[in-house]
N, C-alpha and C. Protein backbone atom coordinates (compact mmCIF):
# COMPACT_ATOMS: atom_id res chain seq x y z
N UNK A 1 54.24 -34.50 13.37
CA UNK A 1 54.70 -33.43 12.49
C UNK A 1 54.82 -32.15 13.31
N UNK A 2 55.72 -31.55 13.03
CA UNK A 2 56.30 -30.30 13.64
C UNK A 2 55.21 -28.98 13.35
N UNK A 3 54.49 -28.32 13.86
CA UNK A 3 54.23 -27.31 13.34
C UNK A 3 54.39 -25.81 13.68
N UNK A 4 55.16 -25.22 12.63
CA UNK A 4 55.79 -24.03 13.04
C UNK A 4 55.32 -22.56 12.37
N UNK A 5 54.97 -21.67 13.45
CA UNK A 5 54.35 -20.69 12.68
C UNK A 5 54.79 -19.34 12.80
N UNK A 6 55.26 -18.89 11.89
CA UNK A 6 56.14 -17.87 11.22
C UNK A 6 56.18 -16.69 11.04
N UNK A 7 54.23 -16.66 11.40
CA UNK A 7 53.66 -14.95 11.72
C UNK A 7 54.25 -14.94 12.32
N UNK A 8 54.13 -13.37 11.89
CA UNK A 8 54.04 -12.36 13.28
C UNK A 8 53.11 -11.00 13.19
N UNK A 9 53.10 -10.15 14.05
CA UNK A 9 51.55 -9.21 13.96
C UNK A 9 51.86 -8.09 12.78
N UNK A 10 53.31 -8.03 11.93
CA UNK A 10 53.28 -7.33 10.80
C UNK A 10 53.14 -8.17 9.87
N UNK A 11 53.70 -9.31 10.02
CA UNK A 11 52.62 -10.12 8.38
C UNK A 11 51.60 -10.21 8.51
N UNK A 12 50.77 -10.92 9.28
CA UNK A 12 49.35 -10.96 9.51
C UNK A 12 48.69 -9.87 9.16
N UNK A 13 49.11 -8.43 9.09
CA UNK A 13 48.52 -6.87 9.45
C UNK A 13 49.04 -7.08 7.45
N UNK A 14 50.00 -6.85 7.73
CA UNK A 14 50.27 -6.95 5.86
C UNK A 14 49.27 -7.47 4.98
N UNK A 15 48.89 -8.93 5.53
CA UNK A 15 48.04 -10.12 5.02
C UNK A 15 46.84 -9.49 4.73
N UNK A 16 46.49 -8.91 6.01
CA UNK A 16 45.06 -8.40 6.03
C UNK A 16 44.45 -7.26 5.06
N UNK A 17 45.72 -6.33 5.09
CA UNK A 17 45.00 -4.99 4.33
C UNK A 17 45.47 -5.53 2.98
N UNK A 18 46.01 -6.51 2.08
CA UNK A 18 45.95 -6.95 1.10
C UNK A 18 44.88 -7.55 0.62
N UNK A 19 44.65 -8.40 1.45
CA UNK A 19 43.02 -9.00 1.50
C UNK A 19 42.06 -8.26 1.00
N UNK A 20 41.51 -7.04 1.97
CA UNK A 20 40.77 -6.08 2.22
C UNK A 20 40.70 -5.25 0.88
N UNK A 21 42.04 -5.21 0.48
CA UNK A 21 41.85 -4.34 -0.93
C UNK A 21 41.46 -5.39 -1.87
N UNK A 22 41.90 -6.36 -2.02
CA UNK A 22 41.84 -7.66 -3.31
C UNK A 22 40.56 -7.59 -2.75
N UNK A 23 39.41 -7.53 -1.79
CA UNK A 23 38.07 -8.02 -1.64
C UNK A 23 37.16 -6.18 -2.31
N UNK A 24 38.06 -5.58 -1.97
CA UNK A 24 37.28 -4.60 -2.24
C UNK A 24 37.04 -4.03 -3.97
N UNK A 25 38.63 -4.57 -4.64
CA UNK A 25 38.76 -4.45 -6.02
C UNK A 25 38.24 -5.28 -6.83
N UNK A 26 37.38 -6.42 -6.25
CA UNK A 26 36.64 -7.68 -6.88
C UNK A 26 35.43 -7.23 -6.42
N UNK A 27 34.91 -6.78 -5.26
CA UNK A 27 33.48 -6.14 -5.39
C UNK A 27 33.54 -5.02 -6.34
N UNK A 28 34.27 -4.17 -6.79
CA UNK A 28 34.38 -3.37 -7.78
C UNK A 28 34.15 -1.96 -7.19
N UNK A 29 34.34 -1.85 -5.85
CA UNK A 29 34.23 -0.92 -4.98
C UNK A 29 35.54 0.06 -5.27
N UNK A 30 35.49 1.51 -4.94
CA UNK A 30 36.86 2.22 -5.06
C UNK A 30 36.69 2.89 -3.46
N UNK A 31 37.93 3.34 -2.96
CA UNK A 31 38.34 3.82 -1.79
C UNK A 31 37.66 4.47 -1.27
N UNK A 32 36.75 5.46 -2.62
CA UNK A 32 35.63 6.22 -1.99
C UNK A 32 34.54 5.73 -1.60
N UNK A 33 34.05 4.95 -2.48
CA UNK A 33 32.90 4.36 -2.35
C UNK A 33 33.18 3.36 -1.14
N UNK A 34 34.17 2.43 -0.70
CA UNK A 34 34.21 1.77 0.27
C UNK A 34 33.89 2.87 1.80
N UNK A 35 34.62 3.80 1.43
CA UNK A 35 34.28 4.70 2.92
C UNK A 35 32.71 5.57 2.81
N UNK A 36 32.40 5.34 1.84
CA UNK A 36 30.90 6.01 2.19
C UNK A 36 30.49 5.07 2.81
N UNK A 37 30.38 3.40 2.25
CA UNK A 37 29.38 3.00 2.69
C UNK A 37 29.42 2.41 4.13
N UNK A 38 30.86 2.40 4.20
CA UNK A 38 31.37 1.31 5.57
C UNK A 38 31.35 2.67 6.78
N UNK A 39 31.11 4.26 6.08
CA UNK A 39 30.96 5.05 7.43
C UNK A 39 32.47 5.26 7.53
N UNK A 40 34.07 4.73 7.10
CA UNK A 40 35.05 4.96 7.68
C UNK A 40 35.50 5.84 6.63
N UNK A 41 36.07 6.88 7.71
CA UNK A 41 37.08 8.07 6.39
C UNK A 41 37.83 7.60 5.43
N UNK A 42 37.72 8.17 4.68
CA UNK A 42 38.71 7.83 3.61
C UNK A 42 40.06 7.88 3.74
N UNK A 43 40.49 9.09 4.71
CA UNK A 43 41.70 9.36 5.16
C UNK A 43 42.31 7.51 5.91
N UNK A 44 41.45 7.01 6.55
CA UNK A 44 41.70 5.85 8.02
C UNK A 44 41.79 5.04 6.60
N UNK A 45 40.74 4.49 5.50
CA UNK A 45 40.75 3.34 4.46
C UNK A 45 42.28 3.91 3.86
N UNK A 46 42.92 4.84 3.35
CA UNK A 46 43.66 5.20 2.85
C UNK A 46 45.13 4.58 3.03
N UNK A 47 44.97 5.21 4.66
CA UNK A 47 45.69 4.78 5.55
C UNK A 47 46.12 3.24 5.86
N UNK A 48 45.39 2.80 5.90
CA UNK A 48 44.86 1.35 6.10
C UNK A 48 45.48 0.21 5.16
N UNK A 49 45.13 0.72 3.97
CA UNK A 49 45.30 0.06 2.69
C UNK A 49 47.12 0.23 2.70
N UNK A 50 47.92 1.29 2.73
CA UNK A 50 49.04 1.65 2.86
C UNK A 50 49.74 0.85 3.85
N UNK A 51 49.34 1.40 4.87
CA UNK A 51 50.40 1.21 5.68
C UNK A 51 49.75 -0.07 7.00
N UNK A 52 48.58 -0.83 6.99
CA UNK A 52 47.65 -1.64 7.91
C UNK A 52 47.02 -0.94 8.93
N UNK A 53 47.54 0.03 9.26
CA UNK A 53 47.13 0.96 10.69
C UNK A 53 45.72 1.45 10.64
N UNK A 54 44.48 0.42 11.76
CA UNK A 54 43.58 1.00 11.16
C UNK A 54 42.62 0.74 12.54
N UNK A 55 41.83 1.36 13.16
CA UNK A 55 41.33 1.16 14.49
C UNK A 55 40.47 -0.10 14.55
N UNK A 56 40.08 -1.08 15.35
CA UNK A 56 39.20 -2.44 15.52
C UNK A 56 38.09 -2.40 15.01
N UNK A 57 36.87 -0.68 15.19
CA UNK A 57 36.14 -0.51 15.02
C UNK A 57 35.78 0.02 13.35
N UNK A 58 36.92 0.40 13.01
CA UNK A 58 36.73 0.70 11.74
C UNK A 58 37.51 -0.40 10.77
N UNK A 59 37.59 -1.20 11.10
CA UNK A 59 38.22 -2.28 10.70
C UNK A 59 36.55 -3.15 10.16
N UNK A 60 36.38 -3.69 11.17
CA UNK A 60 34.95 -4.76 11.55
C UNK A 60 33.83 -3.45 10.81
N UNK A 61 34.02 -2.18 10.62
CA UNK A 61 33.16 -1.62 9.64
C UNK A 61 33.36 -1.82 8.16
N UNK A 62 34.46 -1.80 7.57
CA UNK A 62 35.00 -1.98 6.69
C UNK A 62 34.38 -3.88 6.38
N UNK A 63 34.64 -4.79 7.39
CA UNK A 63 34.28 -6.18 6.99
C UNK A 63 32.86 -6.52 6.81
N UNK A 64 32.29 -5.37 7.36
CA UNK A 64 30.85 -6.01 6.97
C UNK A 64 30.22 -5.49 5.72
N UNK A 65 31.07 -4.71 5.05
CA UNK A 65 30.71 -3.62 3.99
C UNK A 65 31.70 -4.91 2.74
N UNK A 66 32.61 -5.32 3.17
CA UNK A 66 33.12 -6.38 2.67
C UNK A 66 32.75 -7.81 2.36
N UNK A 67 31.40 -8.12 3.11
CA UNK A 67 31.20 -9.26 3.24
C UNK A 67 31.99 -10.10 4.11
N UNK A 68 32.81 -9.60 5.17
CA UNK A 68 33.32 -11.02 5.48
C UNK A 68 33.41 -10.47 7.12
N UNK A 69 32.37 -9.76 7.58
CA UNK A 69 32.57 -9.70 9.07
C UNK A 69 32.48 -10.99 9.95
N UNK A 70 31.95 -12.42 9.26
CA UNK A 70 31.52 -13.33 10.58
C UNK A 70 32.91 -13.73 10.60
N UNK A 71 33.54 -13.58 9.58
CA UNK A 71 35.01 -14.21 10.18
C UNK A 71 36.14 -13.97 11.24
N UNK A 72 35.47 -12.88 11.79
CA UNK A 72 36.05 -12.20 13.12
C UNK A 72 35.39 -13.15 14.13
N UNK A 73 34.37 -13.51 14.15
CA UNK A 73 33.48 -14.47 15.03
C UNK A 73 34.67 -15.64 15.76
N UNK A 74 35.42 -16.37 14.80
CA UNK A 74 36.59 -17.07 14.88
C UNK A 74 37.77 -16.82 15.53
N UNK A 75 38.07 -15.49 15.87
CA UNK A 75 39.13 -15.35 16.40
C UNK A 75 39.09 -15.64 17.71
N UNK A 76 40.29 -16.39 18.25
CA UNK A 76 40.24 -16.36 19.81
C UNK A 76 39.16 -17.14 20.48
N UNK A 77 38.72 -18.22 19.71
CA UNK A 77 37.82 -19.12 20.30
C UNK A 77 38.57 -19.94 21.15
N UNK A 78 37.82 -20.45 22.15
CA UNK A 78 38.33 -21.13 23.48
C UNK A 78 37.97 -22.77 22.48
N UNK A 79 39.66 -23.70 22.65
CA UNK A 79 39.86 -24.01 22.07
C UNK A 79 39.28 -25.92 23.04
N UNK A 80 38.08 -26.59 22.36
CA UNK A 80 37.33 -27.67 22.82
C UNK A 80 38.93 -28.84 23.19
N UNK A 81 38.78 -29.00 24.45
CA UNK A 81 39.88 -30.69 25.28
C UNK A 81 39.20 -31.56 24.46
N UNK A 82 40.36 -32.84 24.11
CA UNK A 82 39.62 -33.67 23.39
C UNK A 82 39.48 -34.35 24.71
N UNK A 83 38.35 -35.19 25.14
CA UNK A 83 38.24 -36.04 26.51
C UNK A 83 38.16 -37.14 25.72
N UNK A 84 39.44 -37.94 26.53
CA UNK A 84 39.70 -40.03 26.17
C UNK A 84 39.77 -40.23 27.31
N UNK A 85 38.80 -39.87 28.43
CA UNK A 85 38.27 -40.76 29.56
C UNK A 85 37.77 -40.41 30.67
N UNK A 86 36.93 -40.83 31.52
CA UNK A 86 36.10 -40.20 32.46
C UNK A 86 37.13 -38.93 33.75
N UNK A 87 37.84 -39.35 33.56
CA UNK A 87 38.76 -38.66 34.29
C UNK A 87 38.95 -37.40 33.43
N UNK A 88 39.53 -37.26 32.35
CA UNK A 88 39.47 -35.78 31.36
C UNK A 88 38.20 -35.21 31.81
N UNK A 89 37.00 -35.87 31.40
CA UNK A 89 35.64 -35.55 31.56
C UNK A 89 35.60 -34.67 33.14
N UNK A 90 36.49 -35.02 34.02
CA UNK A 90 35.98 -34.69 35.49
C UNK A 90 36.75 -33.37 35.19
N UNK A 91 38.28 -33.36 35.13
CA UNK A 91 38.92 -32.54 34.71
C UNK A 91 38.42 -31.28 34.26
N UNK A 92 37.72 -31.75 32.97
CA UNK A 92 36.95 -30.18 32.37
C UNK A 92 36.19 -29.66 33.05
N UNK A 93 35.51 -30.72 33.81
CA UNK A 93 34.19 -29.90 34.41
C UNK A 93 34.55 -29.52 35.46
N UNK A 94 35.75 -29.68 36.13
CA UNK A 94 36.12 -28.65 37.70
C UNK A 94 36.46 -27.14 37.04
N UNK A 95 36.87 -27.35 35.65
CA UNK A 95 38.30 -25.59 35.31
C UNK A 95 36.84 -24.90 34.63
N UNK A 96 36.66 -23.98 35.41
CA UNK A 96 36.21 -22.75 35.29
C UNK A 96 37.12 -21.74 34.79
N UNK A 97 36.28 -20.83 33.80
CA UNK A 97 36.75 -19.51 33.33
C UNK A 97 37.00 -18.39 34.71
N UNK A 98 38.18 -17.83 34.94
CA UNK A 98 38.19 -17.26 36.08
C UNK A 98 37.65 -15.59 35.66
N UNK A 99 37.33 -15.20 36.80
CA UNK A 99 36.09 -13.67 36.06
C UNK A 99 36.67 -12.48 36.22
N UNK A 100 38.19 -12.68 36.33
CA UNK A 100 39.27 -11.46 35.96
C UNK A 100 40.77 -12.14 35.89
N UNK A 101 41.61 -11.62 35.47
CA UNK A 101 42.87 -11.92 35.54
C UNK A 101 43.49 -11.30 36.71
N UNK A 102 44.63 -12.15 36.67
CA UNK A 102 46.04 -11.67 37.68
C UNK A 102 47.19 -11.65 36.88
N UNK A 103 48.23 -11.05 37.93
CA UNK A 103 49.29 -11.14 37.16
C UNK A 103 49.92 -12.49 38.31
N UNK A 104 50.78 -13.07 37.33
CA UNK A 104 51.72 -14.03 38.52
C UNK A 104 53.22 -13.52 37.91
């Protein structure tokens, strides 16, 4: 099966601050009260909610005030080789994480 994926970083960003409000309007939280407690201005939640534009750090403040910060935990996990045979097995265990990038 084909699988094709259709994001891109303005739906996803769309996705998110929809979320964020639907989680915040079911805790029964309002804009104000979300930025007292999460520490982020009201101006940045405001912002946020509008238009997605909202810094990493005040983002992941906002999720834990939300309940749903471990789900950042998930992003960008290094993704497990399935090994079907001693040879894969050797494979994985030579490739090391390299401890900076290049460009090629």
């Amino acid at each position: 099966m084909l699988d094709i994926n259709l994001s891109s970083p303005i739906s996803i960003m769309n996705e998110l601050k929809q979320k964020f409000k639907d989680k915040r309007l079911f805790l029964n939280l309002t804009q104000e009260g979300l930025a007292t407690r999460s520490a982020v201005s009201l101006g940045s939640l405001k912002r946020f909610e509008s238009s997605g534009q909202i810094s990493l750090e005040s983002l992941l403040k906002l999720a834990l005030v939300l309940e749903c910060l471990d789900d950042f935990q998930q992003i960008a996990l290094q993704k497990k080789q399935t090994i079907n045979s001693i040879d894969d097995l050797y494979k994985e265990k030579k490739q090391k994480l390299p401890k900076k990038g290049r460009i090629k």
